[in-house]
N, C-alpha and C. Protein backbone atom coordinates (compact mmCIF):
# COMPACT_ATOMS: atom_id res chain seq x y z
N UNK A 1 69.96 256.34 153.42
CA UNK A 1 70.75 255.14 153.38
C UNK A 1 70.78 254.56 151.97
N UNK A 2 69.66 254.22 150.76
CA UNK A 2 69.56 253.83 149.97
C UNK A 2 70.53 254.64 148.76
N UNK A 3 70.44 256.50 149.25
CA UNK A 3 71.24 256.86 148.26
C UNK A 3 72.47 256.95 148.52
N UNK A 4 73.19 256.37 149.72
CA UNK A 4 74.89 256.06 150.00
C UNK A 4 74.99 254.68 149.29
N UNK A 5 73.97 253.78 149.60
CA UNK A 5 74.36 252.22 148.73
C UNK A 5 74.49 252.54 147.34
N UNK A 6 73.69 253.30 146.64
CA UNK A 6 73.52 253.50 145.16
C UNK A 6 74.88 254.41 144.70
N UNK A 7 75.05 255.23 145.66
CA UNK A 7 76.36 255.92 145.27
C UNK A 7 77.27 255.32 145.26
N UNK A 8 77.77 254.27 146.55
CA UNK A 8 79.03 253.05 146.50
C UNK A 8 78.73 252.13 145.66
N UNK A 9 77.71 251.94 145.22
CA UNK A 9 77.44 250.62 143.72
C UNK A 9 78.10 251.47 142.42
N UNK A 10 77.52 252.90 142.74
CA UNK A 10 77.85 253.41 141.06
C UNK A 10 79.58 253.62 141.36
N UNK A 11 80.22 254.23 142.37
CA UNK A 11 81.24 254.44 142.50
C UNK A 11 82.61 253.28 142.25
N UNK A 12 81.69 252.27 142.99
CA UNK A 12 82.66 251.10 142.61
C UNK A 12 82.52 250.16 141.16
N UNK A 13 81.65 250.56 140.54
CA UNK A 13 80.99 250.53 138.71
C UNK A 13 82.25 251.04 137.99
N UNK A 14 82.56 252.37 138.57
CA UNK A 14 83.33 253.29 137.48
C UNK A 14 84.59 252.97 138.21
N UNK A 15 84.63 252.50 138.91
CA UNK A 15 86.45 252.30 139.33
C UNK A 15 86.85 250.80 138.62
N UNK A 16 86.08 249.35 138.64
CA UNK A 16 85.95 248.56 138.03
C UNK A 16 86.03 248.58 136.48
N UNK A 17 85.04 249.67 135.18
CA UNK A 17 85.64 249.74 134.52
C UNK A 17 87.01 250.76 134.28
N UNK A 18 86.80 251.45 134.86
CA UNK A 18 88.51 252.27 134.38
C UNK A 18 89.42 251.29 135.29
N UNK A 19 89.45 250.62 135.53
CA UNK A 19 90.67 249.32 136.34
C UNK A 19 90.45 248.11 134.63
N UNK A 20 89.63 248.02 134.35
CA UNK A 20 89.14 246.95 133.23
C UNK A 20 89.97 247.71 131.87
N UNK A 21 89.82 248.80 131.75
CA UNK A 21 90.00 249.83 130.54
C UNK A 21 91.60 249.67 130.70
N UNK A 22 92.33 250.48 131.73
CA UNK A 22 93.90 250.09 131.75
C UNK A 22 94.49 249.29 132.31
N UNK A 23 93.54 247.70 131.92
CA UNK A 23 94.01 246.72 131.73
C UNK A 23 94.21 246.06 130.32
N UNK A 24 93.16 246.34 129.83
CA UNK A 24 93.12 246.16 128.45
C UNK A 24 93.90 247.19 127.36
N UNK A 25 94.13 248.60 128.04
CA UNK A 25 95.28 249.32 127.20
C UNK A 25 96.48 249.00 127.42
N UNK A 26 96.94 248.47 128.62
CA UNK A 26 98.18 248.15 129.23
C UNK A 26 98.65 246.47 127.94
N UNK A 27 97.20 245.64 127.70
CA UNK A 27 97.92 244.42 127.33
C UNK A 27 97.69 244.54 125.37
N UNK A 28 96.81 245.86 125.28
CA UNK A 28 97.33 246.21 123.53
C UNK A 28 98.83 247.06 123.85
N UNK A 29 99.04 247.85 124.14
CA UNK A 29 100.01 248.26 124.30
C UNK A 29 101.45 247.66 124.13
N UNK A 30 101.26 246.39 125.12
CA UNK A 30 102.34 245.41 125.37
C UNK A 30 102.57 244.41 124.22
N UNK A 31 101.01 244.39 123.69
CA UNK A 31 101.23 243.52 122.09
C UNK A 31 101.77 244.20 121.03
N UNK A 32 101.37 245.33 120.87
CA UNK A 32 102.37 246.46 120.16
C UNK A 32 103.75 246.36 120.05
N UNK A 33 104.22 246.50 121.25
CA UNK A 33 105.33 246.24 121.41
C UNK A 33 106.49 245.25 121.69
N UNK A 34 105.45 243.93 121.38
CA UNK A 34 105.87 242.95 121.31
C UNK A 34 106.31 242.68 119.84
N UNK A 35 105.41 242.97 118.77
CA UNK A 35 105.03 242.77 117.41
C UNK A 35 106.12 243.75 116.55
N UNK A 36 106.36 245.04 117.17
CA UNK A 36 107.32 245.17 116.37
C UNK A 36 108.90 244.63 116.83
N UNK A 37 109.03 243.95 117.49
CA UNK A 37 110.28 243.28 117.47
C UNK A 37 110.16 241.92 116.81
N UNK A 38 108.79 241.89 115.99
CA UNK A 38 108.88 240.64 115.25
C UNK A 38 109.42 241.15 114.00
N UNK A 39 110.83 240.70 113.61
CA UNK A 39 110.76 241.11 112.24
C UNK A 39 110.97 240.45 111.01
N UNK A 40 110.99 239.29 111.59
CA UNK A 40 110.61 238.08 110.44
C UNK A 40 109.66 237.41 110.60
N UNK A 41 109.10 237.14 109.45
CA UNK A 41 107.73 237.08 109.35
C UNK A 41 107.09 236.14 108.13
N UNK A 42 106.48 235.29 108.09
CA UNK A 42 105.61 234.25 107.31
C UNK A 42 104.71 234.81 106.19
N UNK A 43 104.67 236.21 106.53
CA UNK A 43 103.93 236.87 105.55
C UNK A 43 103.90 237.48 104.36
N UNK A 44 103.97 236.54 103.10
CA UNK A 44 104.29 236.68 101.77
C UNK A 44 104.02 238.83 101.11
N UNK A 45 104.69 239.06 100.69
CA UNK A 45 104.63 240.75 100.62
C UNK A 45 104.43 240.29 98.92
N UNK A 46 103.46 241.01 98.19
CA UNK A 46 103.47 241.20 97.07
C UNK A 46 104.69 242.11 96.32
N UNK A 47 105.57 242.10 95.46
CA UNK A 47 106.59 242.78 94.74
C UNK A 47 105.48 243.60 93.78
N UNK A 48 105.83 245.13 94.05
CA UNK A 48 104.96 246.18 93.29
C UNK A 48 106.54 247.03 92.82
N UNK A 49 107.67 246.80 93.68
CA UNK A 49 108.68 247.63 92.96
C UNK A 49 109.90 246.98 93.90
N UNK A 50 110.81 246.81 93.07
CA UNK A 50 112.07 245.62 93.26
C UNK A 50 113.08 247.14 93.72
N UNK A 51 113.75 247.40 94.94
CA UNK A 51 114.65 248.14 95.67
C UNK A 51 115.97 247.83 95.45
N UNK A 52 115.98 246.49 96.26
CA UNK A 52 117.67 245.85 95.92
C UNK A 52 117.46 244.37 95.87
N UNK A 53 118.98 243.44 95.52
CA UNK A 53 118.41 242.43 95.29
C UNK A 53 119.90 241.71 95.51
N UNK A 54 119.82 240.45 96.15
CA UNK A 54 121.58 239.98 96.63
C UNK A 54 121.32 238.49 97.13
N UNK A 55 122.31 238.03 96.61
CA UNK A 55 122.08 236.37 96.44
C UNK A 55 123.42 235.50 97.55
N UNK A 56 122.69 235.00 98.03
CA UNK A 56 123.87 234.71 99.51
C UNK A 56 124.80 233.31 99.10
N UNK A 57 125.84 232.79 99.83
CA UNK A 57 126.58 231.98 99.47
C UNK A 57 125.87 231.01 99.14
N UNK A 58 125.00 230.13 99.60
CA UNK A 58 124.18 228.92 99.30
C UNK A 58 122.84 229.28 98.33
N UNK A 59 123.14 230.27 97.61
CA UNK A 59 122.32 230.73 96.18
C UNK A 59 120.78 230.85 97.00
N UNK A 60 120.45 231.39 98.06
CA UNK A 60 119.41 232.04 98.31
C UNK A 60 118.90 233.28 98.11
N UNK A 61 118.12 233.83 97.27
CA UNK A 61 117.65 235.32 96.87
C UNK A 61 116.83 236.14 97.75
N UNK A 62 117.55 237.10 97.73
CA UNK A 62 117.36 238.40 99.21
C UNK A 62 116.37 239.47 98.15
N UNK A 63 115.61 239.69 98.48
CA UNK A 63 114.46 240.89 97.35
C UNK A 63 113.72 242.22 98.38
N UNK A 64 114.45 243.21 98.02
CA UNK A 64 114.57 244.67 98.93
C UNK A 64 113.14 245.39 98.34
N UNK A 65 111.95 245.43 98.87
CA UNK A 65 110.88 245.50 97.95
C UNK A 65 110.07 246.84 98.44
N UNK A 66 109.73 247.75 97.61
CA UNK A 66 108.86 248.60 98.17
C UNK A 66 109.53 249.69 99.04
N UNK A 67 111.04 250.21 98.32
CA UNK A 67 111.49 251.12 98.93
C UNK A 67 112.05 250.70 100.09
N UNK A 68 112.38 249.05 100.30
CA UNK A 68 112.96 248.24 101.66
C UNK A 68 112.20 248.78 102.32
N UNK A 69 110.73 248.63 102.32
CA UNK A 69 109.66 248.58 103.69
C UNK A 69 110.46 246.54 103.52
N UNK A 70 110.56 246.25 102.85
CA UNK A 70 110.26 244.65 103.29
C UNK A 70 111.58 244.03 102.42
N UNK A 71 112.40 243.20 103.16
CA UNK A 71 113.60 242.09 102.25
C UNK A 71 112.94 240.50 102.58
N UNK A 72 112.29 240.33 100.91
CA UNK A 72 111.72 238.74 100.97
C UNK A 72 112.89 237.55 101.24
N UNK A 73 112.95 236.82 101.35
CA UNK A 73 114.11 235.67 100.94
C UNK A 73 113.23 234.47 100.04
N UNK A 74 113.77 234.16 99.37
CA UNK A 74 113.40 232.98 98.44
C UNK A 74 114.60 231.89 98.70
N UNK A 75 114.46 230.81 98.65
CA UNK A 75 115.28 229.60 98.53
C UNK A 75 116.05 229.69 97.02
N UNK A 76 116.74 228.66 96.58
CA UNK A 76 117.30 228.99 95.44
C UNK A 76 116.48 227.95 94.18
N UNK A 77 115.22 227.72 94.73
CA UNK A 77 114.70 227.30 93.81
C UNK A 77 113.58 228.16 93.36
N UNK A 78 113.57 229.32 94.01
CA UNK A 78 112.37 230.29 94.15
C UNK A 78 111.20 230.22 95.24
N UNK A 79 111.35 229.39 96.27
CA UNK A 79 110.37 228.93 96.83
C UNK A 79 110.37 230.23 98.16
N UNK A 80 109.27 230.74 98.56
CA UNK A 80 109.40 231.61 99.64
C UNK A 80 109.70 230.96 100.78
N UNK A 81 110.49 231.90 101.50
CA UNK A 81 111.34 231.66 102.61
C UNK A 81 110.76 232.67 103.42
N UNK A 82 110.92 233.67 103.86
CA UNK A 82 109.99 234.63 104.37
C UNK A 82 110.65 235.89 104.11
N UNK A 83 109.46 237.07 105.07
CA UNK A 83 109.99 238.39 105.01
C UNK A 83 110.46 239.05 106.18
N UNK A 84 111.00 240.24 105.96
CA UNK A 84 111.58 241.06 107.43
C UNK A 84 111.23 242.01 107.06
N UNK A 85 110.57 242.90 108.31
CA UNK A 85 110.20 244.09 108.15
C UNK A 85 111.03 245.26 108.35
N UNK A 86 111.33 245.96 107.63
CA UNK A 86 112.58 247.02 108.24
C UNK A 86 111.60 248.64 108.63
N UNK A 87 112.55 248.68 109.51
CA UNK A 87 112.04 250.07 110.82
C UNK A 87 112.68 251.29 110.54
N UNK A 88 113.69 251.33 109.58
CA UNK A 88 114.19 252.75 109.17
C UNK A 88 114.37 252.66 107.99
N UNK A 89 114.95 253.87 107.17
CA UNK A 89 114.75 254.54 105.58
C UNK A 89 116.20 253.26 105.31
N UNK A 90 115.72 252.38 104.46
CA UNK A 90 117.34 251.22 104.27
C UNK A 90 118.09 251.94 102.47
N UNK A 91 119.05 251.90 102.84
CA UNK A 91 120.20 252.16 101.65
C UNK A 91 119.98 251.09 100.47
N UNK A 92 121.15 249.80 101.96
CA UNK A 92 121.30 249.13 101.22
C UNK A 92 121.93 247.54 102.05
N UNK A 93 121.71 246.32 101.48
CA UNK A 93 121.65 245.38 102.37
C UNK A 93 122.92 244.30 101.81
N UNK A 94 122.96 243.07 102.62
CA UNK A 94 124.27 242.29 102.10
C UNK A 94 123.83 241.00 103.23
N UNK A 95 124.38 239.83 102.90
CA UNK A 95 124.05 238.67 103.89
C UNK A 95 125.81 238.45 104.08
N UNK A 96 126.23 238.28 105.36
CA UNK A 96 127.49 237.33 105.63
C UNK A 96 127.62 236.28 105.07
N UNK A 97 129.09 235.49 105.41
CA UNK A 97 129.26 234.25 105.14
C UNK A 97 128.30 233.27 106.25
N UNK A 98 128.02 234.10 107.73
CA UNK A 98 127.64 233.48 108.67
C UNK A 98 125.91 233.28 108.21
N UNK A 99 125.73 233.77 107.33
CA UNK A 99 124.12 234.31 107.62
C UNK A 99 123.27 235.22 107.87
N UNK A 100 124.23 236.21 108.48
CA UNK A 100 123.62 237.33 108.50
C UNK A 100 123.46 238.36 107.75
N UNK A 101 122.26 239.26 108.29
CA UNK A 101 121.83 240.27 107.55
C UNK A 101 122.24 241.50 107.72
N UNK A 102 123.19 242.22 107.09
CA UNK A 102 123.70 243.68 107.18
C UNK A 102 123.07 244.49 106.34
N UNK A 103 122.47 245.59 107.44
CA UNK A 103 121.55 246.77 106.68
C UNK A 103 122.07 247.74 107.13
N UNK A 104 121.60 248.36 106.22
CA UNK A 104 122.68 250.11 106.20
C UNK A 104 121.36 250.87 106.23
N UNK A 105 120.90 251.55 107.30
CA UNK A 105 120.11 252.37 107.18
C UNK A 105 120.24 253.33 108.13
N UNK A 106 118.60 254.59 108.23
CA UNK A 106 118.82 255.47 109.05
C UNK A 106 117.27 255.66 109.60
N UNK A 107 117.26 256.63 110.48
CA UNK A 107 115.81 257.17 110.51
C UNK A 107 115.30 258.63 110.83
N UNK A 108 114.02 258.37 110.84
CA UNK A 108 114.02 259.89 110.65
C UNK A 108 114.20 260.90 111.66
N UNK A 109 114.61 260.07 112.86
CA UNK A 109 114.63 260.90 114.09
C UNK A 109 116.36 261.38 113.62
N UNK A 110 116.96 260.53 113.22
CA UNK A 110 118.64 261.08 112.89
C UNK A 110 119.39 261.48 111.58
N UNK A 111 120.63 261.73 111.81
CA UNK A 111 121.06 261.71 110.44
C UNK A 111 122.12 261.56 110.72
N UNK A 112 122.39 259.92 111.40
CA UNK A 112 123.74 259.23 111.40
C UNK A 112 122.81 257.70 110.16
N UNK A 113 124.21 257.44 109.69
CA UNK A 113 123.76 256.21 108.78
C UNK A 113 124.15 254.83 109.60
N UNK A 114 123.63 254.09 110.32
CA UNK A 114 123.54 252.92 110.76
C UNK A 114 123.33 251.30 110.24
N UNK A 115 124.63 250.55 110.65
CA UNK A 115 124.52 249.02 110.26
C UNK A 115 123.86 248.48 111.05
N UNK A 116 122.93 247.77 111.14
CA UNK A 116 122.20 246.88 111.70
C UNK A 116 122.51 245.34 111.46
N UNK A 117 122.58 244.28 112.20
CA UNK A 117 122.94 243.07 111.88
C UNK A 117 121.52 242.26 112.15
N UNK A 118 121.26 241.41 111.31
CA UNK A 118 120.08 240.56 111.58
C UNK A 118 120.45 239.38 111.76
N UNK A 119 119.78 238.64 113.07
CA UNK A 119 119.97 237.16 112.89
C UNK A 119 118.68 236.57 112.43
N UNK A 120 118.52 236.14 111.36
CA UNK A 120 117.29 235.78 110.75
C UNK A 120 116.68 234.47 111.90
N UNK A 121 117.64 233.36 112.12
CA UNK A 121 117.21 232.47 113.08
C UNK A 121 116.45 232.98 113.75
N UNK A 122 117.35 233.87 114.82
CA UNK A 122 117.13 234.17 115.99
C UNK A 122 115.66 235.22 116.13
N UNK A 123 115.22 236.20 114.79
CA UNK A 123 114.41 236.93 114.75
C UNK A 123 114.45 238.43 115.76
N UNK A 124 116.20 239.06 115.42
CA UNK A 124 116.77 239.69 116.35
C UNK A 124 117.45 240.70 115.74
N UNK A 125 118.11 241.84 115.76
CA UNK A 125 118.71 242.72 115.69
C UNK A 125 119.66 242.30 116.61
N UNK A 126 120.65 241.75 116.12
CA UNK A 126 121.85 241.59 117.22
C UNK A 126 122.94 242.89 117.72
N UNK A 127 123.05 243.84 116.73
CA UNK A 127 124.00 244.75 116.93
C UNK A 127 122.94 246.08 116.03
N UNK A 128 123.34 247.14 116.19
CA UNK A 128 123.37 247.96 115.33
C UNK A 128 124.12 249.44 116.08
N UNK A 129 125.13 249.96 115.27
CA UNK A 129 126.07 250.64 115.15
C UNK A 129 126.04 251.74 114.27
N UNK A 130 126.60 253.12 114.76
CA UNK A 130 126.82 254.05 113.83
C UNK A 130 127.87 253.78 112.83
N UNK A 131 127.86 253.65 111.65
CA UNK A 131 128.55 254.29 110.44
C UNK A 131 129.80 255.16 110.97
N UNK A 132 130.95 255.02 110.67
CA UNK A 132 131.38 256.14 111.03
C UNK A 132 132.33 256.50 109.39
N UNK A 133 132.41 255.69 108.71
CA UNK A 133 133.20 256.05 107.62
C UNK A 133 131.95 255.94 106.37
N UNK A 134 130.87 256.83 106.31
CA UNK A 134 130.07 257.01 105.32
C UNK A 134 130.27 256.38 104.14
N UNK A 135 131.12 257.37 103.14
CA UNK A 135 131.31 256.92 102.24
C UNK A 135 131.86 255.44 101.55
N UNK A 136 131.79 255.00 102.86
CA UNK A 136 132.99 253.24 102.70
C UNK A 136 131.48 252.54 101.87
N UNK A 137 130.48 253.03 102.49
CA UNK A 137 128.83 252.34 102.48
C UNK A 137 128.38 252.48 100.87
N UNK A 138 127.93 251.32 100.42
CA UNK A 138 127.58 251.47 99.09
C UNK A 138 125.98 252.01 98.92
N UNK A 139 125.94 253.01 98.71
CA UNK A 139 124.33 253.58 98.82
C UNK A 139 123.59 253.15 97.38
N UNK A 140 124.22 252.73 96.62
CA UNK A 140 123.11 251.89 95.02
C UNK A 140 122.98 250.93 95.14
N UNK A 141 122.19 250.05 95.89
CA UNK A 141 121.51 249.06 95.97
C UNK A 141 121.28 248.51 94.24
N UNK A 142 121.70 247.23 93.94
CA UNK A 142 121.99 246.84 92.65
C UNK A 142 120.69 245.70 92.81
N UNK A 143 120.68 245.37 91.40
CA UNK A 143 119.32 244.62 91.19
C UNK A 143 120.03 243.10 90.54
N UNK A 144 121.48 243.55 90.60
CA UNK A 144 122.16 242.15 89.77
C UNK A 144 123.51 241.76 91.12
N UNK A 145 124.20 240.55 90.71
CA UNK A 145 125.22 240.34 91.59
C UNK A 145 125.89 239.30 90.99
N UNK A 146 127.27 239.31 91.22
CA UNK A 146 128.01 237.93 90.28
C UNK A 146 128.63 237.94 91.90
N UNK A 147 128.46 236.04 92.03
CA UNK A 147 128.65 235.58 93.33
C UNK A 147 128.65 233.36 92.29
N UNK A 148 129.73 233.14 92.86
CA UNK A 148 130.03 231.67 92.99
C UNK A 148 130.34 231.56 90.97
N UNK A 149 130.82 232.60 90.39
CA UNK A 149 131.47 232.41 88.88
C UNK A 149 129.93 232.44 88.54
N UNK A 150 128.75 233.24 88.77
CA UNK A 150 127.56 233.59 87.97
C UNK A 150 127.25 234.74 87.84
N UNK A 151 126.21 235.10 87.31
CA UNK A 151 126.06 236.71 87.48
C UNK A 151 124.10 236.45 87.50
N UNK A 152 123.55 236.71 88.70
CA UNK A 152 122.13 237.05 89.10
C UNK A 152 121.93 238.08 88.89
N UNK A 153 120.57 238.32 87.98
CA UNK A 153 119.74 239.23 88.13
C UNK A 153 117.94 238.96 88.26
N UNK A 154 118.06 239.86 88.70
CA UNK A 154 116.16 240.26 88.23
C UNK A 154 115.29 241.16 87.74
N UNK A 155 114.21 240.75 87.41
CA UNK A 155 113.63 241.38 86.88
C UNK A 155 112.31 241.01 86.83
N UNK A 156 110.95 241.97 87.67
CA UNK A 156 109.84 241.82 87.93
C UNK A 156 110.09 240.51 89.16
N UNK A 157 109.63 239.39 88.85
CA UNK A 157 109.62 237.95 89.83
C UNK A 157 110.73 236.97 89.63
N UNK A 158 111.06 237.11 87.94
CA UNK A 158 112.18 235.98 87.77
C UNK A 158 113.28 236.66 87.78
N UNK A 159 114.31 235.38 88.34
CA UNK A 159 115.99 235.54 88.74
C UNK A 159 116.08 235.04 87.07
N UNK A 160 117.58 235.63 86.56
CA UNK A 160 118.24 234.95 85.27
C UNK A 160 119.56 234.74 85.95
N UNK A 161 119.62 233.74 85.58
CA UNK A 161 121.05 233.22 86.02
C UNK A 161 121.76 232.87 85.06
N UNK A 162 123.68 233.69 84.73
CA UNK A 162 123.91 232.98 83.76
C UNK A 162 125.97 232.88 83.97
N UNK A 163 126.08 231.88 83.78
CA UNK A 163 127.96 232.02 83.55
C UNK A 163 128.10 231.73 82.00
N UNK A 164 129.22 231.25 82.29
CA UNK A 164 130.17 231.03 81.12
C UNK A 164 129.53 229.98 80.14
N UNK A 165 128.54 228.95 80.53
CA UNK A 165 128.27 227.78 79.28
C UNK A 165 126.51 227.15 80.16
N UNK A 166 126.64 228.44 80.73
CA UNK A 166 125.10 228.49 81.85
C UNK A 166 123.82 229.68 81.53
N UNK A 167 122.79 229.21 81.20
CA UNK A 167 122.21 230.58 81.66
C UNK A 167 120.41 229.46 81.99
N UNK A 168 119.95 230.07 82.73
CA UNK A 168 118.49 229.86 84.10
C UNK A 168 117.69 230.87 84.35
N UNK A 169 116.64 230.67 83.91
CA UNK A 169 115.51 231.93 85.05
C UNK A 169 114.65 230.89 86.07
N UNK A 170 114.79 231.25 87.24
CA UNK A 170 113.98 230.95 87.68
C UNK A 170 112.81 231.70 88.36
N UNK A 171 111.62 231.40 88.45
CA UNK A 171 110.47 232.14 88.96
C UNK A 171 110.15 232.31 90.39
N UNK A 172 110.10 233.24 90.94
CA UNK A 172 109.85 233.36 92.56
C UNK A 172 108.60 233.19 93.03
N UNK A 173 108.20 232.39 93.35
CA UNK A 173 106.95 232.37 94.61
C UNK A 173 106.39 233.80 94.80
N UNK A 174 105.83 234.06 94.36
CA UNK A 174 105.07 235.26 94.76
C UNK A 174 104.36 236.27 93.76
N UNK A 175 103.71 236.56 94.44
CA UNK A 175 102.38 237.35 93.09
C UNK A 175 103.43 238.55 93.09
N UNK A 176 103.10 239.17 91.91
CA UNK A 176 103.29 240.94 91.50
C UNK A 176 102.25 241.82 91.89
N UNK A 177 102.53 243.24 92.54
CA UNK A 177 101.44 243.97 91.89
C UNK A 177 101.76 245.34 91.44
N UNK A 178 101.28 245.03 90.29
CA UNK A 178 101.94 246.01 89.65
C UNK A 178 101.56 247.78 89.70
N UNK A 179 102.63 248.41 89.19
CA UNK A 179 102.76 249.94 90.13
C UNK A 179 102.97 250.55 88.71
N UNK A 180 103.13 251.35 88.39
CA UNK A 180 103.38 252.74 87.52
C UNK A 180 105.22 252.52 87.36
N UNK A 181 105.72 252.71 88.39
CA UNK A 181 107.18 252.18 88.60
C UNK A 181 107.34 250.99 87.48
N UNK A 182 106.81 250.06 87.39
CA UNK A 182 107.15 249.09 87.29
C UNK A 182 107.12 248.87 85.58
N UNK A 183 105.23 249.75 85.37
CA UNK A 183 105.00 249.73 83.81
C UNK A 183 105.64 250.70 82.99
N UNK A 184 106.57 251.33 83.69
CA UNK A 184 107.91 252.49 83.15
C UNK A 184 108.93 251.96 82.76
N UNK A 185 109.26 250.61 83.38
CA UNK A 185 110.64 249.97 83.12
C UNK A 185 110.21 248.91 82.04
């Protein structure tokens, strides 16, 4: 009798933790996959190598960093705004008049080239669509942009801003770290 109780104690031991175990894989799992649909994010990214770079109607600076693992936003005084994490190999990026974020990328499971739309508010991928006219897509991501009669650029952290009887650098919020890339240019 004692060794049927000891057997239903140990038996119901090991069903308790493996019930405990894929509970706790079930709710990392679910955080996983919660987290990467976060893709804006509070989390300042150090600039080790500047990708692309595009300045939106209300003079906010878009910074494509690290091979577009990451597009910072800065305010137009330089102040950080945040980052987005991008999930496939990115070309090249552009903000609407509305606000939004158009990315041209792909991944490695394919080899169709895909627009993606971001609603930064919303913290969403609202659309994303195959490419179908390739070449329409500008694949050189530029480090300068003339937008509102100026011409933005950068270089390392600071924007230069300059028109016709104008010229500004301003400094971005955010540390450098510097790369081999970087001490080449």
């Amino acid at each position: 009798m004692k060794k049927i109780f000891y057997k239903m104690v140990c038996l119901i031991c090991i069903m308790i933790m493996i019930i405990v175990l894929m509970i706790h894989g079930f709710r990392s799992f679910s955080k996983t996959q919660v987290k990467s649909f976060d893709l804006v994010t509070n989390k300042e990214i150090p600039i080790s190598k500047i990708s692309g770079f595009y300045v939106d109607s209300d003079e906010n600076f878009y910074v494509g960093i690290d091979d577009f693992s990451w597009i910072e936003i800065f305010d137009k005084n330089g102040k950080f705004v945040c980052s987005i994490a991008m999930k496939g190999l990115v070309y090249n990026f552009y903000v609407d008049k509305d606000g939004l974020l158009h990315i041209f990328c792909t991944y490695r499971t394919s080899d169709n080239i895909y627009e993606q739309i971001i609603d930064i508010e919303k913290n969403s991928i609202i659309s994303e669509e195959v490419i179908k006219d390739e070449p329409a897509v500008n694949m050189n991501p530029k480090k300068e942009i003339f937008i509102n009669n100026k011409l933005y650029s950068i270089d390392k952290n600071v924007v230069k801003i300059k028109s016709k009887n104008y010229e500004k650098e301003i400094k971005l919020d955010i540390e450098i770290k510097y790369s081999e890339d970087m001490l080449l240019n």
